[in-house]
C-alpha atoms as a PDB file:
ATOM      1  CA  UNK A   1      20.955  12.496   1.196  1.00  0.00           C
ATOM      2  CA  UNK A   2      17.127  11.802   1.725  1.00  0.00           C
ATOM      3  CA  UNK A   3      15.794  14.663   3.946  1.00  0.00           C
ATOM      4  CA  UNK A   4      11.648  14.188   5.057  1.00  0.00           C
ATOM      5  CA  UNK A   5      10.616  17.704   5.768  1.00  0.00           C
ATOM      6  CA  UNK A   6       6.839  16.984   6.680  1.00  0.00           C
ATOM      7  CA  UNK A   7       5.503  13.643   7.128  1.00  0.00           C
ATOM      8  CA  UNK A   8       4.921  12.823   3.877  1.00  0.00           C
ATOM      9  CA  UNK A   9       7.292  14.850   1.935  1.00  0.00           C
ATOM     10  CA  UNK A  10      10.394  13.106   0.978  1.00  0.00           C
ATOM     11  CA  UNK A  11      13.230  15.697  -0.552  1.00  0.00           C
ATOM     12  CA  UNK A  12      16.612  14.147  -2.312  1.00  0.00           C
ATOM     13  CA  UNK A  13      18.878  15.691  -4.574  1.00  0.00           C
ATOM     14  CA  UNK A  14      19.070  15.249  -7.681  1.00  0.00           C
ATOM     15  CA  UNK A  15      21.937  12.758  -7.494  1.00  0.00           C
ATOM     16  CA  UNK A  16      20.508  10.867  -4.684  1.00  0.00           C
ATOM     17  CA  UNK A  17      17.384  10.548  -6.854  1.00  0.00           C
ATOM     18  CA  UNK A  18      19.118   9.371  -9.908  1.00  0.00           C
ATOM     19  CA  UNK A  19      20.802   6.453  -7.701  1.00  0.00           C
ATOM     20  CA  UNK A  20      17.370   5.649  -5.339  1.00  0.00           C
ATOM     21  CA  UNK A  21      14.906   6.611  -8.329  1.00  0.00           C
ATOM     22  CA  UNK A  22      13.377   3.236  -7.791  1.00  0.00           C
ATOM     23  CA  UNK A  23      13.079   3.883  -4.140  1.00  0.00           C
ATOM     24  CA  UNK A  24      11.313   7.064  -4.678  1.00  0.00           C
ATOM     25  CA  UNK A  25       8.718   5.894  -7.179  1.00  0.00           C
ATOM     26  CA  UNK A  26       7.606   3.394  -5.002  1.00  0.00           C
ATOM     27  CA  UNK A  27       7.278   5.987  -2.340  1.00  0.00           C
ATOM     28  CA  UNK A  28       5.798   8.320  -4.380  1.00  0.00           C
ATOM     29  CA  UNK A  29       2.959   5.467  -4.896  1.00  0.00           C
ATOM     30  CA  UNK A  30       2.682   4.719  -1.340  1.00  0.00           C
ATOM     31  CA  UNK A  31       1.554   8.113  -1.270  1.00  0.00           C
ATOM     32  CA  UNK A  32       4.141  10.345  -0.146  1.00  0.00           C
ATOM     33  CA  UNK A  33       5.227  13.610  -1.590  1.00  0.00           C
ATOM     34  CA  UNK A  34       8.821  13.430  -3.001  1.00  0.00           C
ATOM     35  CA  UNK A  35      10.601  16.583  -3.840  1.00  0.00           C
ATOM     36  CA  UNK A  36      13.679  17.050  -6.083  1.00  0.00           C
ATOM     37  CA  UNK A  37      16.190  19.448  -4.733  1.00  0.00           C
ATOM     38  CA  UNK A  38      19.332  21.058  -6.576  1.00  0.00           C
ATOM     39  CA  UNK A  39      21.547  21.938  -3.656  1.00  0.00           C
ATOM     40  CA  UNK A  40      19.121  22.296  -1.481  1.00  0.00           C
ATOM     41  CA  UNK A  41      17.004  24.387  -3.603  1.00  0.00           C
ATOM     42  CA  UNK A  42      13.339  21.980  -4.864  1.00  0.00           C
ATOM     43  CA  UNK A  43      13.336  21.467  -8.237  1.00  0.00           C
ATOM     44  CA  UNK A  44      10.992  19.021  -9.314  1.00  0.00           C
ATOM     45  CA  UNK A  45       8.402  16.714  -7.555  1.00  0.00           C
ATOM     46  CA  UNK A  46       7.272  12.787  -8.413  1.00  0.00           C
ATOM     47  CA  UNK A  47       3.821  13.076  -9.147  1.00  0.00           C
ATOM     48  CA  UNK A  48       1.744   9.974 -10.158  1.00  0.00           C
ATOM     49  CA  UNK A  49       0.964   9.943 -14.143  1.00  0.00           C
ATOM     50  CA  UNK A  50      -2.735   8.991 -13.187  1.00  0.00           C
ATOM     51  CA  UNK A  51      -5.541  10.410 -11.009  1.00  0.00           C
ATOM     52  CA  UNK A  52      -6.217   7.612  -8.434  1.00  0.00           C
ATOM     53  CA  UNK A  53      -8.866   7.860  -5.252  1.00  0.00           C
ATOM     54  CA  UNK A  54      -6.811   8.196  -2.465  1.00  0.00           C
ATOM     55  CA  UNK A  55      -7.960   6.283   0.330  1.00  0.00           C
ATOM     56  CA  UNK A  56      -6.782   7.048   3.993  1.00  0.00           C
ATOM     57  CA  UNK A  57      -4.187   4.560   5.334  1.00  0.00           C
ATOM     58  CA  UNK A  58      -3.802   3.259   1.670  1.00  0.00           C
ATOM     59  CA  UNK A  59      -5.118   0.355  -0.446  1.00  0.00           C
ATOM     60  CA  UNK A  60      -3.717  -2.922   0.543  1.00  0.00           C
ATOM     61  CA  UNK A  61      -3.306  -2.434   4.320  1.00  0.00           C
ATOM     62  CA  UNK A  62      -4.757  -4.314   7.291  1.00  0.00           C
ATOM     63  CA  UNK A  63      -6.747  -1.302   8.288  1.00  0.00           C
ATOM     64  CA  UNK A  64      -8.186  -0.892   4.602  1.00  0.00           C
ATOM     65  CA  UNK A  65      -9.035  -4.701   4.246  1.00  0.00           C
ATOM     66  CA  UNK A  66     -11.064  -5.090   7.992  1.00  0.00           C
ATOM     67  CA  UNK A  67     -12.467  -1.834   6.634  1.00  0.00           C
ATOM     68  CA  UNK A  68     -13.762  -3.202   3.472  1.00  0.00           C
ATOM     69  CA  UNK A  69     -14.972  -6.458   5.403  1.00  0.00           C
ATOM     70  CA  UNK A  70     -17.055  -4.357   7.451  1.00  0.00           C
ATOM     71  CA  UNK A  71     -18.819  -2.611   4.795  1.00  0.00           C
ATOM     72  CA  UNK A  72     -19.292  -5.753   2.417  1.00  0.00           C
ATOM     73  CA  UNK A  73     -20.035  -8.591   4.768  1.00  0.00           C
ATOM     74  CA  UNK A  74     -20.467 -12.243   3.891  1.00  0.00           C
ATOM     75  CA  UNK A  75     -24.118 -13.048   2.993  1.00  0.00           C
ATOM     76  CA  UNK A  76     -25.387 -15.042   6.100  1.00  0.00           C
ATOM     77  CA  UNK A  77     -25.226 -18.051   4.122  1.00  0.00           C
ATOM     78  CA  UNK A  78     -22.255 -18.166   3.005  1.00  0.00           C
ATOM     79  CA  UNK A  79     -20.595 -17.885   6.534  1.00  0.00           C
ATOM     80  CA  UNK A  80     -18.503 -20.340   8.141  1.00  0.00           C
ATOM     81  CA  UNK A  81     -17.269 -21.047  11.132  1.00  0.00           C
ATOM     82  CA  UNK A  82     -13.525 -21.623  12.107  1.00  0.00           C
ATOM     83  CA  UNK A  83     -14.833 -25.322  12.729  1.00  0.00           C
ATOM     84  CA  UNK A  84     -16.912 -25.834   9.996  1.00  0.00           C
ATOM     85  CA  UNK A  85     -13.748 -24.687   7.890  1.00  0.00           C
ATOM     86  CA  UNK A  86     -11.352 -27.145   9.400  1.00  0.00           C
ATOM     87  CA  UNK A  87     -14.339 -29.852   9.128  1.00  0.00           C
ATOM     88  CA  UNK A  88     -14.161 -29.155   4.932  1.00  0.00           C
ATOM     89  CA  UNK A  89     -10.765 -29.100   4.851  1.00  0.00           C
ATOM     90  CA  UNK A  90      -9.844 -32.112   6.558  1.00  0.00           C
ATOM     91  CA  UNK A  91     -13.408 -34.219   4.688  1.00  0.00           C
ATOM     92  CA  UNK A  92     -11.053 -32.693   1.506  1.00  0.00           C
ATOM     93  CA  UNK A  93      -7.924 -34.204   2.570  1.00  0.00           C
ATOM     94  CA  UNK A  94      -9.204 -37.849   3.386  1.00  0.00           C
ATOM     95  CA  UNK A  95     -10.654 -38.046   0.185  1.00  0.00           C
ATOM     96  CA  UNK A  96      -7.479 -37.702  -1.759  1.00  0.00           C
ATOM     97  CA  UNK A  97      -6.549 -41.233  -0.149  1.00  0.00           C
END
């Protein structure tokens, strides 16, 4: 059985482990905690084998991206608008004919 005792924490036995290992790494890498239990008891804990920057709301997410866009904008010339897009897109097109 897979038991969250905090927020992040994740606990399993050890069998439930063995069958969801899988599972568990990849929520181990989405940055939650997951504990190993033997009856109940922790054991053992999934730890990344690399040091990595933890950033909040993790790497990848809408949240992180808009982030990212704010604080590395598009130099003003290299801006588009919506229009302009669809303008290149379909000039693009009508020259395959």
């Amino acid at each position: 059985m897979i038991a969250r005792i905090k927020e992040s924490i994740i606990q399993v036995n050890i069998l439930e482990a063995k069958n969801r290992l899988s599972q568990l790494i990849k929520a181990m890498q989405a940055g939650e905690e997951v504990v190993i239990a033997n009856r109940g008891e922790p054991v053992a804990r999934l730890v990344p084998a690399t040091q990595r920057t933890v950033r909040s709301g993790g790497a990848g997410n809408a949240r992180a991206v808009l982030d990212w866009l704010e604080r590395h904008p598009l130099p003003v010339y290299a801006r588009r608008s919506a229009e302009e897009i669809d303008a290149d897109i379909e000039q693009e097109r009508n020259a395959w004919d």
